[in-house]
N, C-alpha and C. Protein backbone atom coordinates (compact mmCIF):
# COMPACT_ATOMS: atom_id res chain seq x y z
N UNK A 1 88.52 88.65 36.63
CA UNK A 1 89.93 88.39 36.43
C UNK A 1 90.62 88.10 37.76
N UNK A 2 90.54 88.86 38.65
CA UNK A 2 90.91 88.91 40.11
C UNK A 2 90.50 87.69 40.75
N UNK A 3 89.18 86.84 40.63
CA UNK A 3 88.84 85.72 41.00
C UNK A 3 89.71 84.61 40.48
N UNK A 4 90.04 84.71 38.99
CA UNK A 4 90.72 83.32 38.71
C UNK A 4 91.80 83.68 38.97
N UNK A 5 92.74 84.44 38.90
CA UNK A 5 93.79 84.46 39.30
C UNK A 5 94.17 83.94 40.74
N UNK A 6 93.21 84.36 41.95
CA UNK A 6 93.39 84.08 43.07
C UNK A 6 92.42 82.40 42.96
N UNK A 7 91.73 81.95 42.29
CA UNK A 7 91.73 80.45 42.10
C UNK A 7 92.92 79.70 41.10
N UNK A 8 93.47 80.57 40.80
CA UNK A 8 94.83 79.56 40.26
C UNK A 8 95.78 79.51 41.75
N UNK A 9 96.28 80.40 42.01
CA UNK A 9 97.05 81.14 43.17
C UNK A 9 96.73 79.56 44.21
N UNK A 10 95.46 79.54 44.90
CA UNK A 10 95.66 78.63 45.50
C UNK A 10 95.63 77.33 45.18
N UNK A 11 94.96 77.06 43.78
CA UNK A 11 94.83 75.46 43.39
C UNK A 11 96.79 75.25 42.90
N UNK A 12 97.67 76.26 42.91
CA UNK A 12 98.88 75.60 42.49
C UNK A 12 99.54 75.99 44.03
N UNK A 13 99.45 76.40 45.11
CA UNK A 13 99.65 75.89 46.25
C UNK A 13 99.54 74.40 46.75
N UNK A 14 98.08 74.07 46.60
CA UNK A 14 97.52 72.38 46.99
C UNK A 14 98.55 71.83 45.79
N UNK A 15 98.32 72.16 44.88
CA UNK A 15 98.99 71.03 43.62
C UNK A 15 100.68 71.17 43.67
N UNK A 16 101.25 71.93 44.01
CA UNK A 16 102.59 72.09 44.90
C UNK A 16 102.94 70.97 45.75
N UNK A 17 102.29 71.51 46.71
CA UNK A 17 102.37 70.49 47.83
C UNK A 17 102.00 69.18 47.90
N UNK A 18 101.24 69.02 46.93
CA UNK A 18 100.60 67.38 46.64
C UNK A 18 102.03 67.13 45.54
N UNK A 19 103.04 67.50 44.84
CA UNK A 19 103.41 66.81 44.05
C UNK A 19 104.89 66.82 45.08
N UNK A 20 104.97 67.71 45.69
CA UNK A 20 105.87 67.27 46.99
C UNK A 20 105.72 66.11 47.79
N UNK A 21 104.62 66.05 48.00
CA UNK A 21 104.48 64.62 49.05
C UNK A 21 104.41 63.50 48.51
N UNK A 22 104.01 63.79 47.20
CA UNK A 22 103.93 62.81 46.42
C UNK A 22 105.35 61.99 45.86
N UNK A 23 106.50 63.32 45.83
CA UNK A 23 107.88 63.09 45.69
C UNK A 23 108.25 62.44 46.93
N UNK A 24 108.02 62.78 47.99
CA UNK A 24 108.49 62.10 49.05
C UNK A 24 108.27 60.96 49.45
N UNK A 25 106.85 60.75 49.60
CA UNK A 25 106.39 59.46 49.32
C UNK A 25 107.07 58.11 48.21
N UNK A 26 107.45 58.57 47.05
CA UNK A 26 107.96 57.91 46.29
C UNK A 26 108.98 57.27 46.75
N UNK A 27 109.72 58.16 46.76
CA UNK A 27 111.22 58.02 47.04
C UNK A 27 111.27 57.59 48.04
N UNK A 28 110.69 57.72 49.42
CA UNK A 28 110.65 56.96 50.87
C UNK A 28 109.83 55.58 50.32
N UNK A 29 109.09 54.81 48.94
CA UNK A 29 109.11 53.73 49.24
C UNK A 29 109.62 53.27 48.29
N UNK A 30 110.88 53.61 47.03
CA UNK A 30 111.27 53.15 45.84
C UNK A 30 112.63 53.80 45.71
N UNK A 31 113.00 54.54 46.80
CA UNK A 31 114.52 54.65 47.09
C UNK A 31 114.85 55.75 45.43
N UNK A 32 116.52 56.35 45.44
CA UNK A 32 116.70 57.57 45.00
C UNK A 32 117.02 57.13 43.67
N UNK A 33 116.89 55.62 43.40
CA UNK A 33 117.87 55.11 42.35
C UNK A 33 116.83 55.60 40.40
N UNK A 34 115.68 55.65 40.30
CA UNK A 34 114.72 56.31 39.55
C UNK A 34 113.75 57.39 39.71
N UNK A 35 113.56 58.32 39.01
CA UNK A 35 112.69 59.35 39.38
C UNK A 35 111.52 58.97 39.44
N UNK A 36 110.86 57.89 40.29
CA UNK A 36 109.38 57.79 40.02
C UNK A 36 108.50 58.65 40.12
N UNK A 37 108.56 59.20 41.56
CA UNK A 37 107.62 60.35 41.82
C UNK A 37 107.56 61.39 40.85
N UNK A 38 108.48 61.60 39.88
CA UNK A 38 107.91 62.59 39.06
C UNK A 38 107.45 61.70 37.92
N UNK A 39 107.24 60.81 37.54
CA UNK A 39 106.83 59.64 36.63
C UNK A 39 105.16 59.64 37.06
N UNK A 40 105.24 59.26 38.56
CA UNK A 40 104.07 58.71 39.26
C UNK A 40 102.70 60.77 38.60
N UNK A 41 103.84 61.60 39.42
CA UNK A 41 102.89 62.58 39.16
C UNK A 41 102.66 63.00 37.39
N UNK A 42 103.41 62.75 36.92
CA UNK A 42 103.11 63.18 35.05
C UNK A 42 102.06 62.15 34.87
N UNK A 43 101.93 60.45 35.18
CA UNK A 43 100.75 60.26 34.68
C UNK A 43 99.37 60.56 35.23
N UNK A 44 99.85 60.70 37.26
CA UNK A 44 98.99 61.02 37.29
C UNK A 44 97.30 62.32 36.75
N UNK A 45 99.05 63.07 36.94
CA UNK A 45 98.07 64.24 36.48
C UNK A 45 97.70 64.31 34.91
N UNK A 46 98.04 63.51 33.77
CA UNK A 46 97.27 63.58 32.85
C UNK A 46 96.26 62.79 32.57
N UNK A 47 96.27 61.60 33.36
CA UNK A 47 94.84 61.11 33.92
C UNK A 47 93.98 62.30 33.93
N UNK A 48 94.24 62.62 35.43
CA UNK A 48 93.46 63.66 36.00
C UNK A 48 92.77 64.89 35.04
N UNK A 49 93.64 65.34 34.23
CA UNK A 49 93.48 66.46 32.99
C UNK A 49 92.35 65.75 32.52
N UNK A 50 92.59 64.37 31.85
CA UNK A 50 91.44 64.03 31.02
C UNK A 50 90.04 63.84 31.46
N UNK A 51 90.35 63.27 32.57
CA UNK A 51 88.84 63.04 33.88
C UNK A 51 87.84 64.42 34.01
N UNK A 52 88.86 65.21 33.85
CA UNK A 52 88.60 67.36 34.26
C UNK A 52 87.93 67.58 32.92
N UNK A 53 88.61 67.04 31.74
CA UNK A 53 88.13 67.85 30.17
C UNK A 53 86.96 67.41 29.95
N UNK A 54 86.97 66.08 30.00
CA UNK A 54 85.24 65.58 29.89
C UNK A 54 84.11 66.17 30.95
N UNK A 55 84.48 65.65 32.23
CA UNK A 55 83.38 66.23 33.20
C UNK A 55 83.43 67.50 33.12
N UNK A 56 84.05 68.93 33.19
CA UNK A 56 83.72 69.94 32.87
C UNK A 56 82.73 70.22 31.18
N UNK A 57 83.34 69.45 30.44
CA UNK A 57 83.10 69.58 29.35
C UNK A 57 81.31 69.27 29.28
N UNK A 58 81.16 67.98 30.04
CA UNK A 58 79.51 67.47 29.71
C UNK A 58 78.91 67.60 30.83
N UNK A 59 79.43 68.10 31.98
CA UNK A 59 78.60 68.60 33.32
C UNK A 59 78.61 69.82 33.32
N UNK A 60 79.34 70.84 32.73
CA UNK A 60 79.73 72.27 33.21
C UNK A 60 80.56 72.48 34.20
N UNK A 61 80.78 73.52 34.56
CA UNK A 61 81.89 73.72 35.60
C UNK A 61 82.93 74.53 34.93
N UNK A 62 82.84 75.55 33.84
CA UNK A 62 84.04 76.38 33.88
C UNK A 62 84.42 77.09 34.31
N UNK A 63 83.18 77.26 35.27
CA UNK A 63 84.04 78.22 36.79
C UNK A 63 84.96 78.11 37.35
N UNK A 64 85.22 76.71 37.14
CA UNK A 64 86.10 75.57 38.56
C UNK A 64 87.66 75.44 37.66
N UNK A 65 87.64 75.66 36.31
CA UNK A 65 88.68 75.20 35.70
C UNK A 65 90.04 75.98 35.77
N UNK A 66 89.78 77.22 36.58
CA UNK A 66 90.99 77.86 36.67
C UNK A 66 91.76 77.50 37.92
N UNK A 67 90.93 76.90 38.99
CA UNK A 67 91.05 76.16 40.32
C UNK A 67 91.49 74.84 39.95
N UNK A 68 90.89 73.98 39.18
CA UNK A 68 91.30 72.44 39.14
C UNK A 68 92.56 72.53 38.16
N UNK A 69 91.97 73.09 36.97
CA UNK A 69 93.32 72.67 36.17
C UNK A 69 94.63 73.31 36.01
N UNK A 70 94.28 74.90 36.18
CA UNK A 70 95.74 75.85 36.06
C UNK A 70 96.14 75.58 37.21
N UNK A 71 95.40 75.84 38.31
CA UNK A 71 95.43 75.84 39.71
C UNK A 71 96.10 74.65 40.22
N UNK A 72 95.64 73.55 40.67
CA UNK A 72 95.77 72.15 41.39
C UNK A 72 97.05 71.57 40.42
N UNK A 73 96.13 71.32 39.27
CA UNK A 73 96.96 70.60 38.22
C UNK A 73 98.25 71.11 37.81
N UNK A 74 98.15 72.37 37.58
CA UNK A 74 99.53 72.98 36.94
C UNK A 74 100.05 73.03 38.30
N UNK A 75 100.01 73.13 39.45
CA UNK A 75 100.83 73.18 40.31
C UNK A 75 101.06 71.66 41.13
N UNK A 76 100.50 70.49 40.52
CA UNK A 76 100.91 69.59 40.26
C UNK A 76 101.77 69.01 39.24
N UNK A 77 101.72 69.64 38.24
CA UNK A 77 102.52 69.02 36.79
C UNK A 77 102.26 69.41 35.64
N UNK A 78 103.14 69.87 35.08
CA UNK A 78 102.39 70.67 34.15
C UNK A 78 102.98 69.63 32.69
N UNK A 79 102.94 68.49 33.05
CA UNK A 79 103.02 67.87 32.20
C UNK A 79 101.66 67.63 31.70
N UNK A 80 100.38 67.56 33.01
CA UNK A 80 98.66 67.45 32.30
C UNK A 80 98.45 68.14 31.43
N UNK A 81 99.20 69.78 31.61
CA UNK A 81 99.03 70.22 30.33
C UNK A 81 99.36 70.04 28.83
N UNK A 82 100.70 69.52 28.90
CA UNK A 82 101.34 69.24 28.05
C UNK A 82 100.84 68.57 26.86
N UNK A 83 100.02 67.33 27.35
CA UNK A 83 99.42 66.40 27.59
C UNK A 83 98.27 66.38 26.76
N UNK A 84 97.58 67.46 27.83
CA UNK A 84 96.12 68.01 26.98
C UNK A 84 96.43 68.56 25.66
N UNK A 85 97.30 69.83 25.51
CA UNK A 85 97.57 70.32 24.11
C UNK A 85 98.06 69.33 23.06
N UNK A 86 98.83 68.44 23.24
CA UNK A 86 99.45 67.42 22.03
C UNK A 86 98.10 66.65 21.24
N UNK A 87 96.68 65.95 23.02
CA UNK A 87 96.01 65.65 22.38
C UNK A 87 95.06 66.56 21.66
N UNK A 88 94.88 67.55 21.98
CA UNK A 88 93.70 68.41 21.45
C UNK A 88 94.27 68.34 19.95
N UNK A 89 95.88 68.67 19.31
CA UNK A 89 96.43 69.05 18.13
C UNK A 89 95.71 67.49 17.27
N UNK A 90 95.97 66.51 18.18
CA UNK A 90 95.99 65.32 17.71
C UNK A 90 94.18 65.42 16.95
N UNK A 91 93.24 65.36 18.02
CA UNK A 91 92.26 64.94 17.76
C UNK A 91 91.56 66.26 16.53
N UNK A 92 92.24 67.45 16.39
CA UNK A 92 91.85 68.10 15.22
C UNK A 92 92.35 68.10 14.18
N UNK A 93 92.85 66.60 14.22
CA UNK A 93 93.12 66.08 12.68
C UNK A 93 94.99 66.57 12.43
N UNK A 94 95.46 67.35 13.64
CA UNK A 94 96.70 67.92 12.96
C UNK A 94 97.93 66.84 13.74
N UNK A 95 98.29 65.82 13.33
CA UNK A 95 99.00 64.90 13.50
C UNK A 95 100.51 65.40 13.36
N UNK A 96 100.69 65.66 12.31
CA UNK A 96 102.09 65.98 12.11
C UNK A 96 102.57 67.15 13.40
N UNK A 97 101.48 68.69 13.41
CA UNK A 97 101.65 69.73 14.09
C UNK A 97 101.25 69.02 15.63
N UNK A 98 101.59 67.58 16.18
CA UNK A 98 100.96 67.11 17.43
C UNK A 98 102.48 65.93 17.83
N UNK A 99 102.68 65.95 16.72
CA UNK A 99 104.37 64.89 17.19
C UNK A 99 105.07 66.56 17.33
N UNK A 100 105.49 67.06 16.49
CA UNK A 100 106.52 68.37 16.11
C UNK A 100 106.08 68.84 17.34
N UNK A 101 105.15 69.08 18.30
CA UNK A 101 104.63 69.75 19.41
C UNK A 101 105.51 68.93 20.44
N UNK A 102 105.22 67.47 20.53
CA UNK A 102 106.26 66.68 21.17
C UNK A 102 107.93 66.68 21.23
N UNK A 103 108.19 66.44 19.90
CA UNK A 103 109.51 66.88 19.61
C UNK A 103 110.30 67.68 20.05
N UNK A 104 109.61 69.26 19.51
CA UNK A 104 110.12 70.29 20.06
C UNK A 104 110.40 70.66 21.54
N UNK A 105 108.93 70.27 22.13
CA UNK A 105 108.78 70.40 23.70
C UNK A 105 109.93 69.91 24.65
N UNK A 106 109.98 68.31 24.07
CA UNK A 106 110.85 67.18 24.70
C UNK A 106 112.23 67.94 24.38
N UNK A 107 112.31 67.61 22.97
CA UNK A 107 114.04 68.53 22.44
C UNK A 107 114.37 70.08 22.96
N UNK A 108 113.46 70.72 23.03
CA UNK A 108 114.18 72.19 23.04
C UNK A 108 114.28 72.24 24.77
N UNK A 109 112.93 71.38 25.67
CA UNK A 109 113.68 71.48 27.20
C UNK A 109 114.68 70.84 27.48
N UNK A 110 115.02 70.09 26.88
CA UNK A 110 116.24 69.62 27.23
C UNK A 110 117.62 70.06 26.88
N UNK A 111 117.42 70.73 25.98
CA UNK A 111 118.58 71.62 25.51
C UNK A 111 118.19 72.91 26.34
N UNK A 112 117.74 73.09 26.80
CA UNK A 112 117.13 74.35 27.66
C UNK A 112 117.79 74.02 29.38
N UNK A 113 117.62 72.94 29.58
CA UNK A 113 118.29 72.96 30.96
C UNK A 113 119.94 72.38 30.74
N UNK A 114 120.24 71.86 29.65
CA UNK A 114 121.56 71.93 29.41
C UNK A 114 122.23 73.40 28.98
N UNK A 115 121.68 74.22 28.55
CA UNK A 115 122.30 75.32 28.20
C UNK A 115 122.23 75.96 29.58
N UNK A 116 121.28 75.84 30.46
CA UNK A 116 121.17 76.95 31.62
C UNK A 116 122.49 76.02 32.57
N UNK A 117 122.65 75.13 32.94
CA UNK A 117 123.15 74.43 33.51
C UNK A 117 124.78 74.58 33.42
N UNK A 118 124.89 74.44 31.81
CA UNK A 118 126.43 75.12 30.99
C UNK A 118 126.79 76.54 31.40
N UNK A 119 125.78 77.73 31.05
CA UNK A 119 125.84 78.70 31.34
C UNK A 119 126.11 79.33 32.80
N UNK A 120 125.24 78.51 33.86
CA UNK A 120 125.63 78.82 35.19
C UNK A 120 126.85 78.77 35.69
N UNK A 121 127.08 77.22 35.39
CA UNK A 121 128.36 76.67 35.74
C UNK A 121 129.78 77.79 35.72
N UNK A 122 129.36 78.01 34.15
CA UNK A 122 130.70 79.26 33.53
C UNK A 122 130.54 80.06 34.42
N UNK A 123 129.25 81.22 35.02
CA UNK A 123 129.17 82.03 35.78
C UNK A 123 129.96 81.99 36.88
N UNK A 124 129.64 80.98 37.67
CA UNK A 124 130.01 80.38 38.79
C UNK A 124 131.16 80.14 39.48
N UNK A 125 131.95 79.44 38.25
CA UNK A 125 132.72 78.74 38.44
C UNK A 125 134.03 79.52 38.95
C-alpha cells in the first residue's frame, strides 16, 4: 500500500509539472485568447490512457500503473481518466449508463464551479 501511494505521490508531481509547462508552452505560442493547453493536455492524456490500457493490459506491468496512470496521468489530467471510465461503460455494452456518465460529469462540474464561485463571491464580498 505504502509503495503505490508513494508511486502515485510522485508520478502526479512529474504529471503536475508536465501539464504546467505544457500550459505555458501553449499559451507562449497561441496567446491567452483560447484555452488550448488545457485542450492540448485532455487529448493528450487520453491518448496516453489508451496507449497505458493496452500495453499494460497485453505486456503486463501492473506494477507500473499506479506510477503511470494515477500518478503521471492523473497529475497530468484527469480528464484520461474520465475518458477511460465512459469508454470502459461504453465497451460493456452499457451505452445509455456511458452518455448519462458524460452528462452528468460535464453538467454537474459545471454547476459545481458555478455554485462554488456564487458562493465565494457572497462570502467575500
Amino acid at each position: 500500500m505504502m509503495t503505490h501511494l508513494l508511486q502515485v505521490a510522485l508520478g502526479g508531481a512529474i504529471g503536475a509539472s508536465m501539464r504546467y509547462l505544457t500550459n505555458v508552452g501553449a499559451t507562449r505560442m497561441m496567446g491567452h485568447g483560447f484555452p488550448s493547453g488545457t485542450m492540448i493536455v485532455n487529448v493528450l492524456g487520453s491518448f496516453l490512457m489508451g496507449v497505458l490500457i493496452v500495453a499494460i493490459t497485453k505486456k503486463g506491468g501492473q506494477h507500473m500503473a499506479p506510477l503511470l496512470m494515477t500518478g503521471i496521468l492523473g497529475g497530468f489530467t484527469t480528464f484520461s481518466a474520465f475518458s477511460l471510465d465512459t469508454l470502459t461503460l461504453y465497451e460493456r455494452g452499457e451505452h445509455g449508463l456511458a452518455l448519462g456518465y458524460v452528462l452528468a460529469s460535464v453538467g454537474l462540474s459545471l454547476a459545481a464551479i458555478v455554485a462554488g464561485v456564487f458562493a465565494t463571491r457572497m462570502v467575500l464580498a
